[in-house]
C-alpha atoms as a PDB file:
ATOM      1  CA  UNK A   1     -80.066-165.064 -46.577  1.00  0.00           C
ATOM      2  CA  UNK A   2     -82.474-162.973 -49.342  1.00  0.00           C
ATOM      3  CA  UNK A   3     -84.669-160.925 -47.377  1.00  0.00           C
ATOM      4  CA  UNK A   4     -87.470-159.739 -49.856  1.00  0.00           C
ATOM      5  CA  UNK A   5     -87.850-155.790 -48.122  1.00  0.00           C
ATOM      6  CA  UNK A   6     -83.972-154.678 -49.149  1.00  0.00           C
ATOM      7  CA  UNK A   7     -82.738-152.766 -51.474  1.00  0.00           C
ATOM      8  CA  UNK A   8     -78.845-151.978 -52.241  1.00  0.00           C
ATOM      9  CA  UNK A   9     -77.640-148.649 -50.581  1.00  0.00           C
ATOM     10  CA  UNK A  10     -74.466-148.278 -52.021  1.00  0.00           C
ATOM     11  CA  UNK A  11     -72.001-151.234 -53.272  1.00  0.00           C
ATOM     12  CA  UNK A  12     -68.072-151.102 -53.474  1.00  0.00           C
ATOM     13  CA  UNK A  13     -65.474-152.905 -54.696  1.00  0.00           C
ATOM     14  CA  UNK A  14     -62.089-153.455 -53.157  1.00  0.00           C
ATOM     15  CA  UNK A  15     -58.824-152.674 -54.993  1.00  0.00           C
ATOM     16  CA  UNK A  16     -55.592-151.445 -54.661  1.00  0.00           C
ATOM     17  CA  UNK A  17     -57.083-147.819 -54.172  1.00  0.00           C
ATOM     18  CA  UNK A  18     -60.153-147.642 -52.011  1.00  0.00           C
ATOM     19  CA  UNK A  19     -62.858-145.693 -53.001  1.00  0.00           C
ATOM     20  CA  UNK A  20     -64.229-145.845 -49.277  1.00  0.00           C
ATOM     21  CA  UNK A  21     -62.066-146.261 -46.741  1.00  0.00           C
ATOM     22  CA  UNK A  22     -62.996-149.336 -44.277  1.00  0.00           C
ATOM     23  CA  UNK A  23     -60.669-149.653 -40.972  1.00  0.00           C
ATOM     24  CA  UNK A  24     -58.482-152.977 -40.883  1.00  0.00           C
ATOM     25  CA  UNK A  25     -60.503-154.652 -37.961  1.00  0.00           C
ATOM     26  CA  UNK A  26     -63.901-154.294 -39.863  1.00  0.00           C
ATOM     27  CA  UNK A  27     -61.889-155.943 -43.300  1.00  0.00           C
ATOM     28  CA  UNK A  28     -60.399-158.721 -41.054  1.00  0.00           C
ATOM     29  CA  UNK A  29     -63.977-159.194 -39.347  1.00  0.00           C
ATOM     30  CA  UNK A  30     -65.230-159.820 -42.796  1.00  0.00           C
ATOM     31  CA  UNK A  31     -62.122-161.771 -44.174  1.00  0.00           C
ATOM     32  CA  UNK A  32     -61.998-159.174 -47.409  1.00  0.00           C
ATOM     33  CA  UNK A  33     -59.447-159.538 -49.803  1.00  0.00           C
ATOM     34  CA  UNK A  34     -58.748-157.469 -52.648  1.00  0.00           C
ATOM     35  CA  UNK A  35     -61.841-158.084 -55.861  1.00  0.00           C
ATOM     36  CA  UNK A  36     -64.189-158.692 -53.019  1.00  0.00           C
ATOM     37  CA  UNK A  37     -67.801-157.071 -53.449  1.00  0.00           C
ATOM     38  CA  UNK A  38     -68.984-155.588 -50.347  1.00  0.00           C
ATOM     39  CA  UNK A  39     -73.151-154.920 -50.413  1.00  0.00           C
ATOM     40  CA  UNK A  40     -74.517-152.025 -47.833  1.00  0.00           C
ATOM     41  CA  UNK A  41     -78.540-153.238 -47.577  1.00  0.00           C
ATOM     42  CA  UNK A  42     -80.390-151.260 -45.796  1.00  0.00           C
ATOM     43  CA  UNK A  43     -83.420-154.135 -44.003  1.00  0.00           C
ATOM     44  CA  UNK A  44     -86.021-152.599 -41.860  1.00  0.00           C
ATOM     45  CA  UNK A  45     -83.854-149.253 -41.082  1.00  0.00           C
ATOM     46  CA  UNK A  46     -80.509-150.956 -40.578  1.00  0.00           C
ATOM     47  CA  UNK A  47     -77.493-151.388 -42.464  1.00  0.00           C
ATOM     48  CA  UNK A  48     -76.474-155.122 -43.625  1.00  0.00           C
ATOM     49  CA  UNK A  49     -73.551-155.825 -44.928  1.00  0.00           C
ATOM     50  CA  UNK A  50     -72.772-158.433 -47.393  1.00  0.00           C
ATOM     51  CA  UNK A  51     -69.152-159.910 -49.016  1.00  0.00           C
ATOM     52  CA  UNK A  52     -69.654-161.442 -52.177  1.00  0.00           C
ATOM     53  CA  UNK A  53     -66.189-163.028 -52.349  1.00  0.00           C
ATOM     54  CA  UNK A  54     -64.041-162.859 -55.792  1.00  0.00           C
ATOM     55  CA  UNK A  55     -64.508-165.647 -57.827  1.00  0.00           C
ATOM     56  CA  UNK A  56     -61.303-166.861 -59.201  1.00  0.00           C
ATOM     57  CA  UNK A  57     -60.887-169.484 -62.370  1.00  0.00           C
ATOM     58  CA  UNK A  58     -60.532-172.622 -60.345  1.00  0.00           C
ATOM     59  CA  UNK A  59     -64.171-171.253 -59.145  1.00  0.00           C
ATOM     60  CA  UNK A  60     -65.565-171.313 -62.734  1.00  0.00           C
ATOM     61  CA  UNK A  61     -63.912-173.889 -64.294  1.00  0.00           C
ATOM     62  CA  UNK A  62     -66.564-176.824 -65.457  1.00  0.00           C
ATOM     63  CA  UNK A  63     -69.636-174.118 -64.981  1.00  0.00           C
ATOM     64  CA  UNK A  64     -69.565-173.888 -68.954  1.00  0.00           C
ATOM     65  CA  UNK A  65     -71.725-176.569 -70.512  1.00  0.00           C
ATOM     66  CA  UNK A  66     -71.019-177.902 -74.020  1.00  0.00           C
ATOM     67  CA  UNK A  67     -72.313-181.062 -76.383  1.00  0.00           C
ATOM     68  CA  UNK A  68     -68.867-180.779 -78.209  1.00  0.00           C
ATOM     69  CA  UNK A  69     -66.441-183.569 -77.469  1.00  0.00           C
ATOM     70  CA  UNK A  70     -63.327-182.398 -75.697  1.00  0.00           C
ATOM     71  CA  UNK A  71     -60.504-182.088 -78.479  1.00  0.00           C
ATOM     72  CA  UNK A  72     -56.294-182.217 -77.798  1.00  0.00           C
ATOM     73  CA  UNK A  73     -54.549-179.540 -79.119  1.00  0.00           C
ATOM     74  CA  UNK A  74     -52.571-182.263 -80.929  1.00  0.00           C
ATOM     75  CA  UNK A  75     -56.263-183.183 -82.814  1.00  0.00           C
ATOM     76  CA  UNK A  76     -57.158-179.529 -83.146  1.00  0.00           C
ATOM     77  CA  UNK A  77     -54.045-179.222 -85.582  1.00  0.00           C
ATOM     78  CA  UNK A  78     -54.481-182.048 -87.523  1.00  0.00           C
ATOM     79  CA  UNK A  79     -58.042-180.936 -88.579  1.00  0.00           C
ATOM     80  CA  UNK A  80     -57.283-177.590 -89.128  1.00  0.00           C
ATOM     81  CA  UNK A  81     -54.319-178.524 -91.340  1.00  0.00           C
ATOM     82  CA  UNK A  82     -56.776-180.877 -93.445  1.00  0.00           C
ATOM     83  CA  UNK A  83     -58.330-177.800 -93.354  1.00  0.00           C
ATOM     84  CA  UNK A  84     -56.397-175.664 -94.847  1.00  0.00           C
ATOM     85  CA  UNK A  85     -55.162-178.423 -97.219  1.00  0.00           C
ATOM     86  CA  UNK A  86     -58.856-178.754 -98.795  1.00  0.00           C
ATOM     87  CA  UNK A  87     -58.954-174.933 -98.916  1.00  0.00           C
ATOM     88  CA  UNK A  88     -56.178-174.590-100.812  1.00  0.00           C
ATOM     89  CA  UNK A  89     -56.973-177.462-103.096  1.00  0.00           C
ATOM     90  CA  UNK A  90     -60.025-175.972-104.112  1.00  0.00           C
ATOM     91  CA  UNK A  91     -58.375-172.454-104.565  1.00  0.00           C
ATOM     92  CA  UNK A  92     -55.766-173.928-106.999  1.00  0.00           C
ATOM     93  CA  UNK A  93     -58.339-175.874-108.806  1.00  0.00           C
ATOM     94  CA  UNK A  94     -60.446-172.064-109.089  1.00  0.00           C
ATOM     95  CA  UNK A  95     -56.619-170.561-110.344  1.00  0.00           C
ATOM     96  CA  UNK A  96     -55.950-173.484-113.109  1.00  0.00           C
ATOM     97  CA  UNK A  97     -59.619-173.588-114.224  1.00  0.00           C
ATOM     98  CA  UNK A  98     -59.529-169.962-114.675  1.00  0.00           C
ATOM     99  CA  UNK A  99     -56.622-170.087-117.192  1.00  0.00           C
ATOM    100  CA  UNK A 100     -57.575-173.058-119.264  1.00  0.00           C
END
C-alpha cells in the first residue's frame, strides 16, 4: 500500500552481521530472511514498517526482454568458429598480399 505523505526514516538490510539489532520474535513476525530490505516509514507520526523480500534468480528470470532468437550453445560455436575462420582468411590474404 503507497501512501503519498511518507517518507523513508531509515532503511536496513539484513546480513550475516546486523547493523541494527531486531529481536527474533519481531524477524519471525515479519518472516525476514537474510538479503531482506526492511523500510522504517514514518505515516502521519508513526512508524511503518515494510519487508521488501530478496529477489532471487528464479524471481528474475524471463523479466529481460529481447528480439534476438534464442541460440544453443552448440549454434553459438558453430558461428563463432565461421567466425574466426573468415577472420583469419582475410588476415592471411592481408599477410600474402603484403609480400607479393
Amino acid at each position: 500500500m503507497a501512501v503519498k505523505s511518507s517518507r523513508r526514516v531509515l532503511e536496513v538490510r539484513r546480513i550475516g552481521i546486523e547493523p541494527l539489532t531486531v529481536p527474533e520474535g519481531v524477524i519471525e513476525l515479519l518472516g525476514l530472511t537474510n538479503g531482506d530490505s526492511v523500510a522504517f516509514i514514518e505515516v502521519d507520526g508513526q512508524i511503518v514498517v515494510e519487508v521488501e523480500p530478496r529477489r532471487s534468480l528464479e524471481d528474475v528470470i524471463g523479466s529481460l526482454v529481447t528480439d534476438r532468437p534464442f541460440v544453443t550453445d552448440d549454434e553459438m560455436d558453430a558461428e563463432l568458429e565461421l567466425a574466426l575462420a573468415d577472420k583469419l582468411s582475410e588476415e592471411y590474404a592481408r599477410i600474402f598480399q603484403d609480400k607479393e
